[in-house]
N, C-alpha and C. Protein backbone atom coordinates (compact mmCIF):
# COMPACT_ATOMS: atom_id res chain seq x y z
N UNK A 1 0.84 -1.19 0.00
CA UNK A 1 0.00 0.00 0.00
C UNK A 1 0.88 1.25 0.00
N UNK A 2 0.64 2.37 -0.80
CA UNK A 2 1.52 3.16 -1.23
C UNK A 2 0.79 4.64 0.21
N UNK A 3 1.76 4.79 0.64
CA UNK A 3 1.10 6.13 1.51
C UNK A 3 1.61 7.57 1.04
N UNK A 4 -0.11 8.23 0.82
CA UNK A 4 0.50 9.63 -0.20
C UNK A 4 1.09 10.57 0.99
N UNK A 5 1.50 11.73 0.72
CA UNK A 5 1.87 12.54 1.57
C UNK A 5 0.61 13.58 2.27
N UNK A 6 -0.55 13.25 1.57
CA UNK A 6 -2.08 13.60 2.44
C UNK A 6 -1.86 12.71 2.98
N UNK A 7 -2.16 11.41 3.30
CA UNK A 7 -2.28 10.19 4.43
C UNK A 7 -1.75 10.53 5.77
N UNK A 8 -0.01 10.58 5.13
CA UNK A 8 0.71 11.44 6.57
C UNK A 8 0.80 12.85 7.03
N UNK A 9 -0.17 13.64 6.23
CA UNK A 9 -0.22 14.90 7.06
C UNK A 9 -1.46 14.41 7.95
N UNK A 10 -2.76 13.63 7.38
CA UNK A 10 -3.57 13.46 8.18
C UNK A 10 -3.58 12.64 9.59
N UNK A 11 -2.76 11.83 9.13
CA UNK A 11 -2.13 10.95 10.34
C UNK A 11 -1.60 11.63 11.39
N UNK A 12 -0.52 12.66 10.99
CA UNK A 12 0.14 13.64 12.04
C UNK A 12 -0.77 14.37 12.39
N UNK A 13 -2.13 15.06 12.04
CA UNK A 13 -2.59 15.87 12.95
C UNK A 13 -3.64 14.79 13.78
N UNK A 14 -4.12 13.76 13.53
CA UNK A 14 -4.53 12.44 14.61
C UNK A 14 -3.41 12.54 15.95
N UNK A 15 -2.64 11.86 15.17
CA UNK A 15 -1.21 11.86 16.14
C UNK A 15 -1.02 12.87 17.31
N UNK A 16 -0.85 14.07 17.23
CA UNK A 16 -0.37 14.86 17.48
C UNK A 16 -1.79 15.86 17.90
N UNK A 17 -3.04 15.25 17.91
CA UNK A 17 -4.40 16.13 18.18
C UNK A 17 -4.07 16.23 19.79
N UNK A 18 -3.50 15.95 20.62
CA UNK A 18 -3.61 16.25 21.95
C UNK A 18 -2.66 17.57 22.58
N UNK A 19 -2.04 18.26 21.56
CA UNK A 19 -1.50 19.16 21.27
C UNK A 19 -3.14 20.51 21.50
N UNK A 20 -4.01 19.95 20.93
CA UNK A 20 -5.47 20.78 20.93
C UNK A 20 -5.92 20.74 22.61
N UNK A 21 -5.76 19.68 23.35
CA UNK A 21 -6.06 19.45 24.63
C UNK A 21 -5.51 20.06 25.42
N UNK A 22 -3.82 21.18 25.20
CA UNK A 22 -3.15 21.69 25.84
C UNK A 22 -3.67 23.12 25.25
N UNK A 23 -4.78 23.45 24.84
CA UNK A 23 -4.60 24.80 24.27
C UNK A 23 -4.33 24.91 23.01
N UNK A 24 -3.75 24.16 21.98
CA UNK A 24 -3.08 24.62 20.69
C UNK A 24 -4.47 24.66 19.40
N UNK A 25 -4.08 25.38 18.53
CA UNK A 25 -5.26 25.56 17.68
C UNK A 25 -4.44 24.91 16.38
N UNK A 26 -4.79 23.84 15.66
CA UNK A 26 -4.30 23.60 14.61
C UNK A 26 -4.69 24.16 13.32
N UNK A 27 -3.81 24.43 12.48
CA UNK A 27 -4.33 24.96 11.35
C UNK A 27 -4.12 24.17 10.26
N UNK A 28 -4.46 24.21 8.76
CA UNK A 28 -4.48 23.23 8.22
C UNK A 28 -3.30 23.19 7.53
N UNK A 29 -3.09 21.33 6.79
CA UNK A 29 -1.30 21.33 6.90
C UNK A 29 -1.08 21.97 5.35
N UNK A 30 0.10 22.52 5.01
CA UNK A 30 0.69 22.76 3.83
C UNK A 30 1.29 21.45 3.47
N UNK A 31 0.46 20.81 2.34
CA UNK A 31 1.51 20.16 1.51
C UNK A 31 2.49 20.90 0.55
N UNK A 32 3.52 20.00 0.35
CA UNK A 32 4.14 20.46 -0.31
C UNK A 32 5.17 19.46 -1.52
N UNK A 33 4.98 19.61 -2.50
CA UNK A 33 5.36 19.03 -3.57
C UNK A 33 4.80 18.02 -3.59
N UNK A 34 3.26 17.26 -3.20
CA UNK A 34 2.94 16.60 -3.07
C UNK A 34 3.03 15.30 -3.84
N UNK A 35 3.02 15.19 -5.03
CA UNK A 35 3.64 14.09 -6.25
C UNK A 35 5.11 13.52 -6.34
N UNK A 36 5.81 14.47 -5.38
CA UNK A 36 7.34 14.45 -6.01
C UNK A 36 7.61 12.82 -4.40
N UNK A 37 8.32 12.10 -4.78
CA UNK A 37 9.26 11.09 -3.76
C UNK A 37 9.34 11.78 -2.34
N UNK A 38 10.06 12.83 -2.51
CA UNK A 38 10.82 13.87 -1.49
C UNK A 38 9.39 14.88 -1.16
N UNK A 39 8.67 14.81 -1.40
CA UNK A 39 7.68 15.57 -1.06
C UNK A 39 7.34 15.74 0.42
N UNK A 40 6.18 16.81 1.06
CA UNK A 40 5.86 16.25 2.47
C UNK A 40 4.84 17.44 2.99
N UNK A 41 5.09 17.68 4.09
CA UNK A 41 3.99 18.80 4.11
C UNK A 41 4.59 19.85 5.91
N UNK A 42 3.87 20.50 6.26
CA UNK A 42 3.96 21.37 7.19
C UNK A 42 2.67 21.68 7.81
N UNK A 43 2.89 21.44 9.70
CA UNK A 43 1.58 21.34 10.00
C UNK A 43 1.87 22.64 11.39
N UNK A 44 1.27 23.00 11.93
CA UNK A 44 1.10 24.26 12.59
C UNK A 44 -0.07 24.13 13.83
N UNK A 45 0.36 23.95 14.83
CA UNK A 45 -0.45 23.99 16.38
C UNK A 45 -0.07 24.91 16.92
N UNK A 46 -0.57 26.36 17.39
CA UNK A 46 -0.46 27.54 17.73
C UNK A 46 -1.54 27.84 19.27
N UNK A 47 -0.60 28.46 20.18
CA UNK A 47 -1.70 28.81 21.08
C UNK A 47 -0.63 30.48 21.38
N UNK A 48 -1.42 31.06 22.41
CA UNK A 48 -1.18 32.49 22.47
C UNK A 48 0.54 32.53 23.04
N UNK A 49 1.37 31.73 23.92
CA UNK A 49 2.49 31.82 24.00
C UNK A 49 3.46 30.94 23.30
N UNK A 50 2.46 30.19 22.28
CA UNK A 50 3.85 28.84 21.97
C UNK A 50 3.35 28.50 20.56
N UNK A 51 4.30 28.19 19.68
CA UNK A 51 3.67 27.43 18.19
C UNK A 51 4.51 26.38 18.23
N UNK A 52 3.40 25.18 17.70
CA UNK A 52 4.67 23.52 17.73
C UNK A 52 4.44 23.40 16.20
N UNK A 53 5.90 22.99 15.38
CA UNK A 53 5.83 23.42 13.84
C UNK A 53 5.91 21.93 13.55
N UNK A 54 5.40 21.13 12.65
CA UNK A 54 5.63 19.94 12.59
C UNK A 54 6.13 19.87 11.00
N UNK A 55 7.47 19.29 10.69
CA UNK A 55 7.68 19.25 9.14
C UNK A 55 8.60 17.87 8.79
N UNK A 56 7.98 17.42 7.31
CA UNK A 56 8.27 16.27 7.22
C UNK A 56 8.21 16.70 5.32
N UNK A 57 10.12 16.75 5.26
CA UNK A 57 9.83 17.02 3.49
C UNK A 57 11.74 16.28 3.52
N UNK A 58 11.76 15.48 2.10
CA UNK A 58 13.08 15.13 1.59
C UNK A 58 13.23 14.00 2.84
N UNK A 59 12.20 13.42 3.28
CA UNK A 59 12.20 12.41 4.17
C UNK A 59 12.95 12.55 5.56
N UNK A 60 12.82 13.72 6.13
CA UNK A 60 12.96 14.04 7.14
C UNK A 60 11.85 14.56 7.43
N UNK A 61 11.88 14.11 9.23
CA UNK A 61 10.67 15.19 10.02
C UNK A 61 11.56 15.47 10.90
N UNK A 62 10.89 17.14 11.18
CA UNK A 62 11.29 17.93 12.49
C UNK A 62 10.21 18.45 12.95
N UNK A 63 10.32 18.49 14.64
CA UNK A 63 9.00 19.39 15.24
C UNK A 63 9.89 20.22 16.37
N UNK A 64 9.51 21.58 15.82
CA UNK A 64 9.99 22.20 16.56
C UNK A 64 8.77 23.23 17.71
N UNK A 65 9.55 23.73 18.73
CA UNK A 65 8.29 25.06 19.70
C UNK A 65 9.25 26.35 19.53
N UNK A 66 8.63 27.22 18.92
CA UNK A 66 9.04 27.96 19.36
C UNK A 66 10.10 28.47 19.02
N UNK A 67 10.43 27.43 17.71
CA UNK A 67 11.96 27.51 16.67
C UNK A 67 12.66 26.89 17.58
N UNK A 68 12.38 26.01 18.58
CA UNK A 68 13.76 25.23 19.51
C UNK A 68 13.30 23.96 18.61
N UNK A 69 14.45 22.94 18.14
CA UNK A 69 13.84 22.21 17.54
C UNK A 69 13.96 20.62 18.67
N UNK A 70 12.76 20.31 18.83
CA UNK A 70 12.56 19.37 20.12
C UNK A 70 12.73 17.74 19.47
N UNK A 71 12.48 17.60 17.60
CA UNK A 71 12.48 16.32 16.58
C UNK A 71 13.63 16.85 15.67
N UNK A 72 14.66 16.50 15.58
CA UNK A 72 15.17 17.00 14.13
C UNK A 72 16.40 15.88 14.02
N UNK A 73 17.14 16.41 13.20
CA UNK A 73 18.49 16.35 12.62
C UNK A 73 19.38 15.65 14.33
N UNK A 74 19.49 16.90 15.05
CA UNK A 74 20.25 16.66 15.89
C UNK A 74 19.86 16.47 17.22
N UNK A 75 18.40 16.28 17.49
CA UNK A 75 18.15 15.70 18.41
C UNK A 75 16.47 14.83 18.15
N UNK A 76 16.72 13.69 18.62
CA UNK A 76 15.51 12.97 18.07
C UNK A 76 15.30 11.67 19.22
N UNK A 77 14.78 12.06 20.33
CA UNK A 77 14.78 11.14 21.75
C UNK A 77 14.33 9.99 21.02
N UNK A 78 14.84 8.75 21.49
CA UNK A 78 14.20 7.41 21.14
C UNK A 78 14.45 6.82 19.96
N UNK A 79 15.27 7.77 18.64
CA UNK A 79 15.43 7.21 17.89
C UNK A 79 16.69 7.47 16.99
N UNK A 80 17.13 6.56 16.41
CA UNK A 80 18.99 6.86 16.27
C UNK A 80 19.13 8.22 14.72
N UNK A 81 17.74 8.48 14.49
CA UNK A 81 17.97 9.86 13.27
C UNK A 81 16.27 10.36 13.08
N UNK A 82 16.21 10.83 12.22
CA UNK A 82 14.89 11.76 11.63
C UNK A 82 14.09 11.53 10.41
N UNK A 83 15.22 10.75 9.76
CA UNK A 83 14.83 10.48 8.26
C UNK A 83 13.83 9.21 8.53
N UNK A 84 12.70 9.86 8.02
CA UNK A 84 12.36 8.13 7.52
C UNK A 84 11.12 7.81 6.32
N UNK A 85 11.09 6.97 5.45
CA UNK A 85 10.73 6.94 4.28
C UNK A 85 9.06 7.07 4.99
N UNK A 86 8.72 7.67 3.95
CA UNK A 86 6.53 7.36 4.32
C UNK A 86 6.33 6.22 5.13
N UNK A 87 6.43 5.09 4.64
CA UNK A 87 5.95 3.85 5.36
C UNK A 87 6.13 4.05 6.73
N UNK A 88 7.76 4.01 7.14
CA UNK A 88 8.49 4.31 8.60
C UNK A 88 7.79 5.07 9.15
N UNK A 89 7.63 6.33 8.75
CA UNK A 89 6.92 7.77 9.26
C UNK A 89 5.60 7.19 9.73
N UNK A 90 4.93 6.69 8.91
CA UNK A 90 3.61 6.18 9.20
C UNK A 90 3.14 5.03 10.56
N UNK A 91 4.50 4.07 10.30
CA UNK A 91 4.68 3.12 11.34
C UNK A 91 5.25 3.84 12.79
N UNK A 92 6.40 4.54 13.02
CA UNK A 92 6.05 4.83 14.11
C UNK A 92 6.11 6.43 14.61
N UNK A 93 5.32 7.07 13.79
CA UNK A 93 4.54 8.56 14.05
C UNK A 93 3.40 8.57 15.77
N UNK A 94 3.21 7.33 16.22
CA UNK A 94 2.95 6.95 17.21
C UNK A 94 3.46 7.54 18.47
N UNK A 95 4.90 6.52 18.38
CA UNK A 95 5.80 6.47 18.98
C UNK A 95 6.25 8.21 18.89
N UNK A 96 6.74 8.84 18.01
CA UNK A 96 7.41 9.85 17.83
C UNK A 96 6.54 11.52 18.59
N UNK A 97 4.85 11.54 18.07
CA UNK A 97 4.19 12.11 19.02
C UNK A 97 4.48 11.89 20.45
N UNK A 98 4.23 10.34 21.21
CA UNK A 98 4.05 9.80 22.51
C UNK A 98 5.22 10.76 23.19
N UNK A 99 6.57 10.68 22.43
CA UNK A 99 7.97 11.02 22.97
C UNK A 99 7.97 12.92 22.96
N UNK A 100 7.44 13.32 21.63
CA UNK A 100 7.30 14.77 21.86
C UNK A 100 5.99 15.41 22.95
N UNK A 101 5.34 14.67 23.15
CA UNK A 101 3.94 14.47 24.12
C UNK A 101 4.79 15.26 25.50
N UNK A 102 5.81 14.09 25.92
CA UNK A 102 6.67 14.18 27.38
C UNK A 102 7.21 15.19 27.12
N UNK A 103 7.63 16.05 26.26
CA UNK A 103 8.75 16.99 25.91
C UNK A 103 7.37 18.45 26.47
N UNK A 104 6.67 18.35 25.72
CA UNK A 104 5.92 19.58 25.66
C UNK A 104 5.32 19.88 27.17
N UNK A 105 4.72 18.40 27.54
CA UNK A 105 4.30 18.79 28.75
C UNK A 105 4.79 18.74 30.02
N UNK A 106 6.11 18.24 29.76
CA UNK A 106 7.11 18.52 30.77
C UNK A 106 7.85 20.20 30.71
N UNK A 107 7.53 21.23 29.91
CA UNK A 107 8.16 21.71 28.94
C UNK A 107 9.51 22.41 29.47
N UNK A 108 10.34 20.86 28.57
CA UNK A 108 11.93 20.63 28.63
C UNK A 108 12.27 21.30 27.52
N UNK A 109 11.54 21.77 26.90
CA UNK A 109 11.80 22.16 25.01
C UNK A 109 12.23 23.89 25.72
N UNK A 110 11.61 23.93 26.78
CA UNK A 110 12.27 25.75 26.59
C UNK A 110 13.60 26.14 26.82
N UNK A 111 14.07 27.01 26.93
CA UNK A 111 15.16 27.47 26.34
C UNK A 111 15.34 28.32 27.78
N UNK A 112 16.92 28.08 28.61
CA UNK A 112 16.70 29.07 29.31
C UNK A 112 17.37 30.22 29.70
């Protein structure tokens, strides 16, 4: 089963809906290059002191607050990188919310 890059924006705002339970207002995601391999999209949970940016393009995802980046490149709790093909993303986008979940509402993500 082929997963488009709508599937996993919709998946990530499932995922990641308890982000709404803390206050955040989601807005709707930007795909982007949607046809292309490397394609992906950008999703946006905003409340009056904090925005959590969620992006997943060239087969990387990062989620950052606040421009601190809490998923990325160089830091990614629980898992040994960032990259991961649709399928992966899809399989454990679970897992990867659950872990940014502890981050936000512990909030270890700030900067001091």
């Amino acid at each position: 089963m082929t997963i488009t890059v709508s599937d996993l924006a919709d998946q990530t705002q499932r995922e990641f809906g308890y982000l709404c339970e803390l206050g955040y207002t989601r807005a709707e995601p930007e795909l982007i290059a949607e046809n292309s391999y490397r394609g992906g999209f950008t999703l946006t949970f905003s409340r009056e002191d904090s925005a959590c940016m969620i992006e997943y393009a060239d087969c990387e995802l990062s989620v950052s607050i606040n421009g601190v980046g809490i998923f990325d490149a160089k830091s990614h709790p629980g898992f040994s990188g960032n990259t991961f093909s649709r399928e992966h993303l899809a399989e454990f986008l679970p897992k990867i919310a659950e872990e940014i979940r502890a981050v936000v509402v512990q909030g270890t993500h700030r900067v001091a």
